[in-house]
Every structure is written in structure tokens, then in C-alpha cells.
Protein backbone atom coordinates (compact mmCIF):
# COMPACT_ATOMS: atom_id res chain seq x y z
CA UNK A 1 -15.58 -49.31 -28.86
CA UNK A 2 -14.79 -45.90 -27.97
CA UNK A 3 -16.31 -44.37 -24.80
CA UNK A 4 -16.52 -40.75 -23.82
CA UNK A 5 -16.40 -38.60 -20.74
CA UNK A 6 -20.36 -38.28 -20.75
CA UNK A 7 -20.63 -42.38 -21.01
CA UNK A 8 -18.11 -42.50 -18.28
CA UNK A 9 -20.06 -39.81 -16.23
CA UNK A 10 -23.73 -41.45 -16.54
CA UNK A 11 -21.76 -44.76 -15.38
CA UNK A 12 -20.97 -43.61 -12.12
CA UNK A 13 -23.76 -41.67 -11.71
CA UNK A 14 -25.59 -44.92 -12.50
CA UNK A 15 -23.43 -46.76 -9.49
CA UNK A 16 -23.78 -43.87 -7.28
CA UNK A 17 -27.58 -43.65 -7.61
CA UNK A 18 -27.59 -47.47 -6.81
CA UNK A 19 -25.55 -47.13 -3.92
CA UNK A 20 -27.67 -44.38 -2.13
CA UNK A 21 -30.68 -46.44 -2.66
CA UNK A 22 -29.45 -49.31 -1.50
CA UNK A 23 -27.94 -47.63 1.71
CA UNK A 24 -31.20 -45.49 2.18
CA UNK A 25 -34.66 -47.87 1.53
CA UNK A 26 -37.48 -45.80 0.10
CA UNK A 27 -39.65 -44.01 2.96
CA UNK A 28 -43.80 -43.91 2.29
CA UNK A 29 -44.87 -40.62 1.25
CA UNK A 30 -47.22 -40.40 4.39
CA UNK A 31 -44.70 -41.11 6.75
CA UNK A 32 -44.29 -39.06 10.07
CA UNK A 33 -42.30 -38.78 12.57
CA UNK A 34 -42.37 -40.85 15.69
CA UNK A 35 -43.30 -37.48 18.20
CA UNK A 36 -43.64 -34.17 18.03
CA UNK A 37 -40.64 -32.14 18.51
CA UNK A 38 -41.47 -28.82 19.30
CA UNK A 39 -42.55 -29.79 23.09
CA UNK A 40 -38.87 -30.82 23.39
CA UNK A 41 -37.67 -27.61 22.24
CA UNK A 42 -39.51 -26.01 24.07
CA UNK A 43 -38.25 -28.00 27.43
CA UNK A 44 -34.57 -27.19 26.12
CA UNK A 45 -34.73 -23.76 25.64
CA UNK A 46 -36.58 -23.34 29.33
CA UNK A 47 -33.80 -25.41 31.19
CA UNK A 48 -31.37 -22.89 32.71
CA UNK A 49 -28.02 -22.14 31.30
CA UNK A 50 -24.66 -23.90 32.32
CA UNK A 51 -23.21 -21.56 34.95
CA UNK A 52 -19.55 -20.49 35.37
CA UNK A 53 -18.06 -21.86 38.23
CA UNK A 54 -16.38 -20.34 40.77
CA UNK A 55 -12.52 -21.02 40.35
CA UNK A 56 -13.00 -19.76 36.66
CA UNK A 57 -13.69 -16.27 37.83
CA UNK A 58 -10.71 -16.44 39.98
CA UNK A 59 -8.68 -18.02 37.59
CA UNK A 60 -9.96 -14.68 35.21
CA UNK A 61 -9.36 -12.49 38.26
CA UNK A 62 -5.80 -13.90 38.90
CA UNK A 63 -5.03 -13.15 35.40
CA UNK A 64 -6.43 -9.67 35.31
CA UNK A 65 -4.17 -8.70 38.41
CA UNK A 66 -1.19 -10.59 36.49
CA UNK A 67 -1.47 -8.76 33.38
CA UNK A 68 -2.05 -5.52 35.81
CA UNK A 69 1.19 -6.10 38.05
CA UNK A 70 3.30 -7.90 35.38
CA UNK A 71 2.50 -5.84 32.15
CA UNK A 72 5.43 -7.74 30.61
CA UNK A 73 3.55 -10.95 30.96
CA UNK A 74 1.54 -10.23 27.68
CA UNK A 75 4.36 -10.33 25.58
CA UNK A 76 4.71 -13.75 26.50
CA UNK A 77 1.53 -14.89 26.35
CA UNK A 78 1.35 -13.14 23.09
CA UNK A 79 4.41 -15.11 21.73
CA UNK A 80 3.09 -18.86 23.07
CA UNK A 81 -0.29 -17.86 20.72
């Protein structure tokens, strides 16, 4: 018996398609979900934003007045990237 790529192909698609149903059960067609999300959203996107701290702007400031003083410095920052 001689078998071909298409009989190999519909065999594992065969397996595959047996697989996903077995790893996903069937949902009812008038499932819904559990709550509404868009309250939740809407509660995210009103929270405020993280904020930068402090020491980060002086850490940015620090490195301003480094590159400023030291122009030499961003050749060797440039080479360690």
C-alpha cells in the first residue's frame, strides 16, 4: 500500500484536530462572559500614570552634565552599545 503526501497530510490534520478538541471542550453558542469588561477599562485608563521618581531625573541630569563636561565619554558609551 502506497501512501501519498495528501494521505499523510489529512492524517495529521486528523490528530491535530483531535488534539485541539480534546484540549479545548466545546463552549455553548449562548455563552457569555462572566462580567462586563468595559467598566474595568474604564477604571484602568482613569488610574493615574506611574510617575518618574526622583533619583531618575538626577541620574538623567548627572548624565547630561557628564556628557557636557566629558564630551569624550560618548565614545565610550557608544563602544559598550
Amino acid at each position: 500500500m502506497k501512501f501519498d503526501d495528501q494521505d499523510l497530510e489529512k492524517e495529521h490534520m486528523e490528530e491535530v484536530r483531535t488534539a485541539l478538541q480534546s484540549a479545548f471542550p466545546a463552549m455553548d453558542k449562548d455563552t457569555e462572559l462572566q462580567r462586563d469588561l468595559w467598566p474595568v477599562l474604564l477604571r484602568r485608563m482613569e488610574t493615574p500614570a506611574a510617575t518618574v521618581p526622583w533619583y531618575d531625573w538626577v541620574l538623567a541630569g548627572a548624565l547630561a552634565l557628564a556628557f557636557v563636561f566629558f564630551p569624550k565619554i560618548a565614545l565610550l558609551f557608544a563602544y559598550h552599545m
